[in-house]
C-alpha atoms as a PDB file:
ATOM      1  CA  UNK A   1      14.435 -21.283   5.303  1.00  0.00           C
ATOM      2  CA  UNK A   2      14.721 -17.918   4.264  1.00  0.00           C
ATOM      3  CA  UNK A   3      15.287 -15.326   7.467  1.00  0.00           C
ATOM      4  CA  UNK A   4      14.630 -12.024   6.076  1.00  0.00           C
ATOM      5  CA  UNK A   5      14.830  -9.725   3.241  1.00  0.00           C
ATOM      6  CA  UNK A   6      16.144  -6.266   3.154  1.00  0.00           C
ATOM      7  CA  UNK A   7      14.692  -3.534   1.020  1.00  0.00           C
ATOM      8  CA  UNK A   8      16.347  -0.860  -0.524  1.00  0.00           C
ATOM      9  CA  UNK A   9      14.595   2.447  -0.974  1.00  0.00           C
ATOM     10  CA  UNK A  10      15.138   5.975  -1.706  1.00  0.00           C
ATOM     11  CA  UNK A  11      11.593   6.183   0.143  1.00  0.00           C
ATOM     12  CA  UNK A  12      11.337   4.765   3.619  1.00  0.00           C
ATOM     13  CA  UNK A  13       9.100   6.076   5.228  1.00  0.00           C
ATOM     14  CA  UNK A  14       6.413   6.184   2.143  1.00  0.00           C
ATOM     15  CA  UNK A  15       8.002   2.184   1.873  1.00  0.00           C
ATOM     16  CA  UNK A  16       7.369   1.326   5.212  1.00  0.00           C
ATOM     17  CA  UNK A  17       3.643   2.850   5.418  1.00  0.00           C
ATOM     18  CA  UNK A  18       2.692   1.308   2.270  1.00  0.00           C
ATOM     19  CA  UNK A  19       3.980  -2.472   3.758  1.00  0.00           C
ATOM     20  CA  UNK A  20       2.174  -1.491   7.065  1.00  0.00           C
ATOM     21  CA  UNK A  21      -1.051  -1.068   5.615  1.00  0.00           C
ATOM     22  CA  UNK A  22      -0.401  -3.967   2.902  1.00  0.00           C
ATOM     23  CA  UNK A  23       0.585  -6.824   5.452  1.00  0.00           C
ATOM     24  CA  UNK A  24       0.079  -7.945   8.589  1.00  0.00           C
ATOM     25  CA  UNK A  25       4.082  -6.372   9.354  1.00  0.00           C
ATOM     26  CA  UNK A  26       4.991  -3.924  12.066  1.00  0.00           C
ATOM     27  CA  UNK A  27       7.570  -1.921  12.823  1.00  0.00           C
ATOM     28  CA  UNK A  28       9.933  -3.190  15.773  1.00  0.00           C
ATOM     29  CA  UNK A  29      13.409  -3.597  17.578  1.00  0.00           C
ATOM     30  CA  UNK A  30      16.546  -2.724  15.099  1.00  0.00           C
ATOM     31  CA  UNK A  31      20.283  -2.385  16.319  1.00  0.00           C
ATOM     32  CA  UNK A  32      21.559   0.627  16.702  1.00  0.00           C
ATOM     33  CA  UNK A  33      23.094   0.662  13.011  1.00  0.00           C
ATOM     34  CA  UNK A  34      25.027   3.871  11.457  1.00  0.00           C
ATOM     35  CA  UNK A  35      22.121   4.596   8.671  1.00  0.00           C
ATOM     36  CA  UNK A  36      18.676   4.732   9.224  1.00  0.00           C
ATOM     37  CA  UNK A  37      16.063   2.166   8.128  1.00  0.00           C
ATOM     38  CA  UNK A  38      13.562  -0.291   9.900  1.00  0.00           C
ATOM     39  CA  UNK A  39      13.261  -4.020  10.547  1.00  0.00           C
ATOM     40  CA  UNK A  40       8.978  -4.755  10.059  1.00  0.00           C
ATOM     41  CA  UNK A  41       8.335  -7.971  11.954  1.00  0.00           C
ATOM     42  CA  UNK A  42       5.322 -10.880  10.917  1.00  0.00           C
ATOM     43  CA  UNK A  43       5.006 -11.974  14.788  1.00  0.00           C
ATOM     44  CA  UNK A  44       8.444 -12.001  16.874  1.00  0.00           C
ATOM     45  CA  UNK A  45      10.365 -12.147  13.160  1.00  0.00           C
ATOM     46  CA  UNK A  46      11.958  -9.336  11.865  1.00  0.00           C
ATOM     47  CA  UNK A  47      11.067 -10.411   8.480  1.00  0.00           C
ATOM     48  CA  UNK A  48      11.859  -7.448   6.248  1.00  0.00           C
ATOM     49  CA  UNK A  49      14.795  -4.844   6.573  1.00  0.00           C
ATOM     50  CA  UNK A  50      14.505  -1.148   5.097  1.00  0.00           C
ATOM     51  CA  UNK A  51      17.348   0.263   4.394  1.00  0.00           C
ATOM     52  CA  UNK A  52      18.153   3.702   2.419  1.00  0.00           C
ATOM     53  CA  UNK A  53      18.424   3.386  -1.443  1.00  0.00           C
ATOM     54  CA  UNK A  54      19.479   5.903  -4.917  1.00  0.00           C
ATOM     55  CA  UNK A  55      16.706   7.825  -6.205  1.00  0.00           C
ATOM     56  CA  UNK A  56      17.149   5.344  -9.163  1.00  0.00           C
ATOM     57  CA  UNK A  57      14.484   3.413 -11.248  1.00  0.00           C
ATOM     58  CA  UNK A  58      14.305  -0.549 -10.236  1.00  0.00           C
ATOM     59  CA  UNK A  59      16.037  -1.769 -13.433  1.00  0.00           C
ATOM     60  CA  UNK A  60      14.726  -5.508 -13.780  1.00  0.00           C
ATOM     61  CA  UNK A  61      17.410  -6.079 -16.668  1.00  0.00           C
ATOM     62  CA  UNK A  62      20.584  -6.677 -14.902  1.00  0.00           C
ATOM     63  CA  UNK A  63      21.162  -8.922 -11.820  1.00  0.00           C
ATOM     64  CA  UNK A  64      19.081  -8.642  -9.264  1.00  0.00           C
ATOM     65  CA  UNK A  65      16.546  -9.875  -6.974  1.00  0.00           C
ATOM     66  CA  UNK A  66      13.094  -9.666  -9.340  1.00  0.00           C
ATOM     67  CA  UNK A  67      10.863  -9.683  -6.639  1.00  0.00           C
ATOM     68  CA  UNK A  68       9.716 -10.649  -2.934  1.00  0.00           C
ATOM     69  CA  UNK A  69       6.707 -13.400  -2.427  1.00  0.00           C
ATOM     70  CA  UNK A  70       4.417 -13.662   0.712  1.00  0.00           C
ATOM     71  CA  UNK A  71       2.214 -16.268   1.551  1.00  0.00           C
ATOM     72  CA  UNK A  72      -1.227 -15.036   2.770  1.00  0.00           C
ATOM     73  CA  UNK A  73      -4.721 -15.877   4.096  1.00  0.00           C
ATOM     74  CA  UNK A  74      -8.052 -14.452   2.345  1.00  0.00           C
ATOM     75  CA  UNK A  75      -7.772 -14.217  -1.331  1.00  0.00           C
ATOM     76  CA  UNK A  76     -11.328 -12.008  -1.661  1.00  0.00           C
ATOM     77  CA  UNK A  77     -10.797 -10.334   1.040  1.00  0.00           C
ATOM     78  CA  UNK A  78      -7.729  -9.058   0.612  1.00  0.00           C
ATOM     79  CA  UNK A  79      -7.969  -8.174  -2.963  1.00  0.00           C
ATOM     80  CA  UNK A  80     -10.959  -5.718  -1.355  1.00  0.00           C
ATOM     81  CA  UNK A  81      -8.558  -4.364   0.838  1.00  0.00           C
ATOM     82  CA  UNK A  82      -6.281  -3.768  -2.639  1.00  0.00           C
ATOM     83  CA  UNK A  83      -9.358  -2.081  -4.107  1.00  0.00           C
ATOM     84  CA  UNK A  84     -10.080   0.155  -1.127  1.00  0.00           C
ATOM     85  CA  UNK A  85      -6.483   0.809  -0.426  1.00  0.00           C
ATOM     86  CA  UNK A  86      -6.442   2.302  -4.486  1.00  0.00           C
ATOM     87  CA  UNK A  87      -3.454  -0.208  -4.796  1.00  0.00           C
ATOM     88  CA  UNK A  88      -3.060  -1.063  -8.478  1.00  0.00           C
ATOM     89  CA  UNK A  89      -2.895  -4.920  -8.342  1.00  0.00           C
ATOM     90  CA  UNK A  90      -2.331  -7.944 -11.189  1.00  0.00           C
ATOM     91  CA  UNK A  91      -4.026 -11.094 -10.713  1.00  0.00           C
ATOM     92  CA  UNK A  92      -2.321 -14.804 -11.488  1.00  0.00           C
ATOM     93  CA  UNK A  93      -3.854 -17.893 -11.082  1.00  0.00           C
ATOM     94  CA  UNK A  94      -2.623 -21.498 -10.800  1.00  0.00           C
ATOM     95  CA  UNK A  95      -5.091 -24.332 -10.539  1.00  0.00           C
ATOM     96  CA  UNK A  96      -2.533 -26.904 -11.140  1.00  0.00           C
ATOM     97  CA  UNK A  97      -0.731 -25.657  -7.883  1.00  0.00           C
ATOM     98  CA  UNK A  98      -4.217 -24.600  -6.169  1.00  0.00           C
ATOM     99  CA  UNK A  99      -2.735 -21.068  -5.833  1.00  0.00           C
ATOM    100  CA  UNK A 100      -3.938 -17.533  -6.971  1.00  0.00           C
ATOM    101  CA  UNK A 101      -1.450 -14.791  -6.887  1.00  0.00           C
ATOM    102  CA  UNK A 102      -1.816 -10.539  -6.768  1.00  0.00           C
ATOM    103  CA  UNK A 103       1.461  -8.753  -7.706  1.00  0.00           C
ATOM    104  CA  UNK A 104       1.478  -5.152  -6.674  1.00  0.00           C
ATOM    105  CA  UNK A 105       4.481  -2.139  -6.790  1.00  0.00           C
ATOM    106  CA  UNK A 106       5.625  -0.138  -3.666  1.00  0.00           C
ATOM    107  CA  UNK A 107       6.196   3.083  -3.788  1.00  0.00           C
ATOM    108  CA  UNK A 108       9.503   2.527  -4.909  1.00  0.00           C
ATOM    109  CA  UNK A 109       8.930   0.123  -7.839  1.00  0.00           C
ATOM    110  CA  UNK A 110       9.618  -2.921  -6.135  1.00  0.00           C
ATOM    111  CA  UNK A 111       7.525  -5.787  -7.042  1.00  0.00           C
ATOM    112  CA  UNK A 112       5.797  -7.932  -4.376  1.00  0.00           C
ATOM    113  CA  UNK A 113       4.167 -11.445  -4.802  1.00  0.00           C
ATOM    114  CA  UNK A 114       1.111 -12.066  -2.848  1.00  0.00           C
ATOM    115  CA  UNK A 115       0.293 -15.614  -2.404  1.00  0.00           C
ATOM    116  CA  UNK A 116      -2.813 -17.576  -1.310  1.00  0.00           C
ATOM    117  CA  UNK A 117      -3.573 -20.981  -0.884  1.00  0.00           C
ATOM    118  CA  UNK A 118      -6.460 -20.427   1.311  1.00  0.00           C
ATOM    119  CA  UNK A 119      -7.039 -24.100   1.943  1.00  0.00           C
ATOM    120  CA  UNK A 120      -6.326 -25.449  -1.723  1.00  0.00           C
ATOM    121  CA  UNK A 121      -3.744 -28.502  -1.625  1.00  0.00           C
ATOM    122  CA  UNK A 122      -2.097 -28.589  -4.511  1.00  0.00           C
ATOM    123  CA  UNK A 123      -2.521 -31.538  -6.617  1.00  0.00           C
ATOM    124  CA  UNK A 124      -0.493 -34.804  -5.867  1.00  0.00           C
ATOM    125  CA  UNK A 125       2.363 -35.649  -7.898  1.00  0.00           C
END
């Protein structure tokens, strides 16, 4: 099970607006650490950590983390929100898994996976 994330950004307050008003995560608790930054819980989970980050393009080509996924509720819905939000969005869809996917960029550059099952079971093996 994967416990958190942690986000670097040369942005974090832009960062943690744009995840505020993209997901259902809020700002909460954080130790008293020597840098600034912000733990954004889903419920009583402090799911994903921002932390300060270079001014620096994301550069996909070397190693790193590509991107972050999160599983969601309300495919047409939230693709509205997307649209009203002036988010730029890409769409993926997988029958064979009975999942649809939106990708979208935060401020930053990073990329974030949106995915919905929304009562789909994927086929049986």
């Amino acid at each position: 099970m994967l416990d958190h994330v942690t986000l670097r950004t040369h942005d974090l307050e832009g960062t943690r607006a744009f995840l505020e008003a993209l997901l259902p995560l809020r700002p909460g608790a954080r130790p008293d650490f020597p840098f600034p930054g912000y733990w954004l819980y889903a419920g009583d989970e402090p799911v994903v950590h921002l932390i300060p980050g270079g001014p620096g393009p994301v550069d996909r080509r070397g190693e790193a983390i590509d991107h972050v996924a999160f599983r969601l509720t309300g495919y047409e819905a939230f693709r509205q929100k997307l649209e009203g939000l002036g988010i730029a969005y890409s769409r993926m869809d997988l029958p064979e898994l009975g999942e649809r996917r939106l990708f979208v960029r935060t401020p930053a550059g990073i990329l974030l996976e949106l995915v919905f099952r929304d009562g789909a079971a994927p086929p049986q093996p």
